[in-house]
Protein backbone atom coordinates (compact mmCIF):
# COMPACT_ATOMS: atom_id res chain seq x y z
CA UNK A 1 21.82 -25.51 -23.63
CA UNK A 2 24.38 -23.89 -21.10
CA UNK A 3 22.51 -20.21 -22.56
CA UNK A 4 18.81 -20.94 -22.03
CA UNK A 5 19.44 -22.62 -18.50
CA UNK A 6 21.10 -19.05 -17.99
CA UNK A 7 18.03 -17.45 -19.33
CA UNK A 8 15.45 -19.07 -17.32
CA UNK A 9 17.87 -18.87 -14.45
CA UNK A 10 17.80 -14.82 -14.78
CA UNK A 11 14.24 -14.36 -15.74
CA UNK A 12 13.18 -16.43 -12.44
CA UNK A 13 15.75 -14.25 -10.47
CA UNK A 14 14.06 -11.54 -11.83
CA UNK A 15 10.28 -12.68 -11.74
CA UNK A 16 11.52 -13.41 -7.86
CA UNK A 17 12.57 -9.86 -7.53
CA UNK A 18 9.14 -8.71 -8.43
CA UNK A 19 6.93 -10.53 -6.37
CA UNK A 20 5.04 -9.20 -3.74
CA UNK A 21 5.24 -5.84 -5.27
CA UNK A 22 2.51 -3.79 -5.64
CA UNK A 23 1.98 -0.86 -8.26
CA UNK A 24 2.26 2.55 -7.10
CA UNK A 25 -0.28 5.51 -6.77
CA UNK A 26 0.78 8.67 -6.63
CA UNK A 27 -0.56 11.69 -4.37
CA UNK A 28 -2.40 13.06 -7.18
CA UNK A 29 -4.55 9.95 -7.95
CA UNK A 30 -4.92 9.10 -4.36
CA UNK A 31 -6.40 12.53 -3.60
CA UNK A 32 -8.48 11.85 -6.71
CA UNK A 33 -9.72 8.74 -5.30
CA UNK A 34 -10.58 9.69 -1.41
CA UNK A 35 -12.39 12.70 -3.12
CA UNK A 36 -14.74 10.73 -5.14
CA UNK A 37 -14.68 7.95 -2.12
CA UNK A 38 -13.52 5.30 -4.14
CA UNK A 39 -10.34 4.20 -1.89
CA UNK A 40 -9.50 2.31 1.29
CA UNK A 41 -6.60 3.60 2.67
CA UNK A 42 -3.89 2.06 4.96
CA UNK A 43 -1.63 3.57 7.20
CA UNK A 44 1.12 1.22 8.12
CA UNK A 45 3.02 3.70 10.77
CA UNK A 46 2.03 2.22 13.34
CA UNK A 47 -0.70 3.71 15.95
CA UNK A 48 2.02 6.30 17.41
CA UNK A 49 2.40 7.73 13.87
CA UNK A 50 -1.17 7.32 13.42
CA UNK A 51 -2.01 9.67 15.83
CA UNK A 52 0.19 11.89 14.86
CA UNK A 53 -1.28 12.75 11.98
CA UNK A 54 -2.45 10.19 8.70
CA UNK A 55 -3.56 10.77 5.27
CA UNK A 56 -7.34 12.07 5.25
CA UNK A 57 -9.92 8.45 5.75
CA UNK A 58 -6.60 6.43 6.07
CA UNK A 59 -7.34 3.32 8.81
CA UNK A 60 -4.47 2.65 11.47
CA UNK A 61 -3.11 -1.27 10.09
CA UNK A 62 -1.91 -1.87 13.47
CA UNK A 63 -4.95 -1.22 15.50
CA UNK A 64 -7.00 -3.42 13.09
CA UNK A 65 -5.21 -5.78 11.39
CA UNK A 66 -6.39 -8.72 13.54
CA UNK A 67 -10.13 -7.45 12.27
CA UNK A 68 -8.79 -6.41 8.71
CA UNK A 69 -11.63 -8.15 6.87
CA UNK A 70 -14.18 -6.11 8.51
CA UNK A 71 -12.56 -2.93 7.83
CA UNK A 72 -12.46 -3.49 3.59
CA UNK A 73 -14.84 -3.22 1.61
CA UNK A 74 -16.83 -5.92 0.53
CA UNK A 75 -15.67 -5.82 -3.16
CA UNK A 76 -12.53 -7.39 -3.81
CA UNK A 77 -12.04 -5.52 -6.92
CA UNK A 78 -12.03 -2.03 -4.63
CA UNK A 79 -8.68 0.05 -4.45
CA UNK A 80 -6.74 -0.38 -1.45
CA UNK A 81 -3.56 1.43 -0.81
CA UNK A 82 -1.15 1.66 1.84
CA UNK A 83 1.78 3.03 2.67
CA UNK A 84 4.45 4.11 5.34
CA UNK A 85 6.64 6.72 6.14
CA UNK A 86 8.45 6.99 2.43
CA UNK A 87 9.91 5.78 -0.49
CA UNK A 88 12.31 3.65 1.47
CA UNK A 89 10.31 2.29 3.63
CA UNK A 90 8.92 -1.36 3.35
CA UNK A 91 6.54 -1.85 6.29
CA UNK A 92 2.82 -1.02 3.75
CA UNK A 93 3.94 -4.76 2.72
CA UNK A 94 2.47 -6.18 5.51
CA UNK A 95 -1.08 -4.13 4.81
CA UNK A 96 -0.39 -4.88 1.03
CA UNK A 97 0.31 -8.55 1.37
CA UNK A 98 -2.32 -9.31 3.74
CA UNK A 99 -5.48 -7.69 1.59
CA UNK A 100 -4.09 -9.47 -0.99
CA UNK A 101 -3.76 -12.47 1.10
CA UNK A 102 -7.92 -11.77 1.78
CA UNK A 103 -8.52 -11.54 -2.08
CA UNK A 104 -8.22 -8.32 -3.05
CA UNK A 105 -7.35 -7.32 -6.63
CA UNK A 106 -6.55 -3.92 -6.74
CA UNK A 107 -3.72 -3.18 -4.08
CA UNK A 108 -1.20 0.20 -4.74
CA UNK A 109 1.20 1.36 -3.15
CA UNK A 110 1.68 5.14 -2.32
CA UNK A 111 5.55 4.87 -2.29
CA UNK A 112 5.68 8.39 -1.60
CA UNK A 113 4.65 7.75 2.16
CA UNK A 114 3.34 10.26 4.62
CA UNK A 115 6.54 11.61 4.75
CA UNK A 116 5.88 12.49 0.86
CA UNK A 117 2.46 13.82 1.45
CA UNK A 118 3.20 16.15 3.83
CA UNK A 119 6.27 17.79 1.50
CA UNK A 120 3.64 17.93 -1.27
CA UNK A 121 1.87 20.38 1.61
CA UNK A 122 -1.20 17.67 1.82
CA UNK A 123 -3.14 18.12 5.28
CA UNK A 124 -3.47 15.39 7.32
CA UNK A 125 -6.37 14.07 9.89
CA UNK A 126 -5.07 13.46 13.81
């Protein structure tokens, strides 16, 4: 008895570990995807970093998120990805969390980040 409590003790630890993540997408799909215009991106950098430069169609979180729904797409089966400034950063969970908090389905992350983009020698829109 004392070993399954213990089991279901560690796989809801675990489960608990997982939530709220989102699977990742990495620079080569997400090109991929803005190419063929299939993609919503989110920049969660905040409008300073924004305007500093963003990944190519990406929408500034911070300057819309009080309008989100009218920003995505109507389909809630659409990609949407956002991200931040790199793999370490946490902040594209508040972008993540609230599309999927709207209803949408398909929600990556781009762990890589701007920061990642730009050493990959993407080009960014200002």
């Amino acid at each position: 008895m004392k070993k399954i409590l213990a089991l279901l003790a560690s796989a809801f630890v675990a489960a608990s570990a997982f939530a709220g993540e989102f699977p990742d997408i990495s620079i080569t799909e997400l090109k991929k995807a803005i190419e063929d215009k299939k993609v919503t991106v989110l920049d969660v950098n905040g409008t300073g970093g924004y305007k500093k430069g963003h990944v190519p169609t990406a929408i500034d979180f911070a300057a819309n998120k009080a309008k989100l729904a009218e920003v995505l797409p109507a389909d809630k089966n659409a990609l949407i990805v956002a991200y931040c400034g790199g793999p370490s950063c946490k902040a594209y969970q508040a972008a993540a969390n609230a599309a999927e908090k709207l209803g949408y389905k398909n929600v990556k992350h781009l762990s890589a980040g701007i920061s990642g983009w730009l050493q990959a020698g993407e080009k960014t829109e200002k």
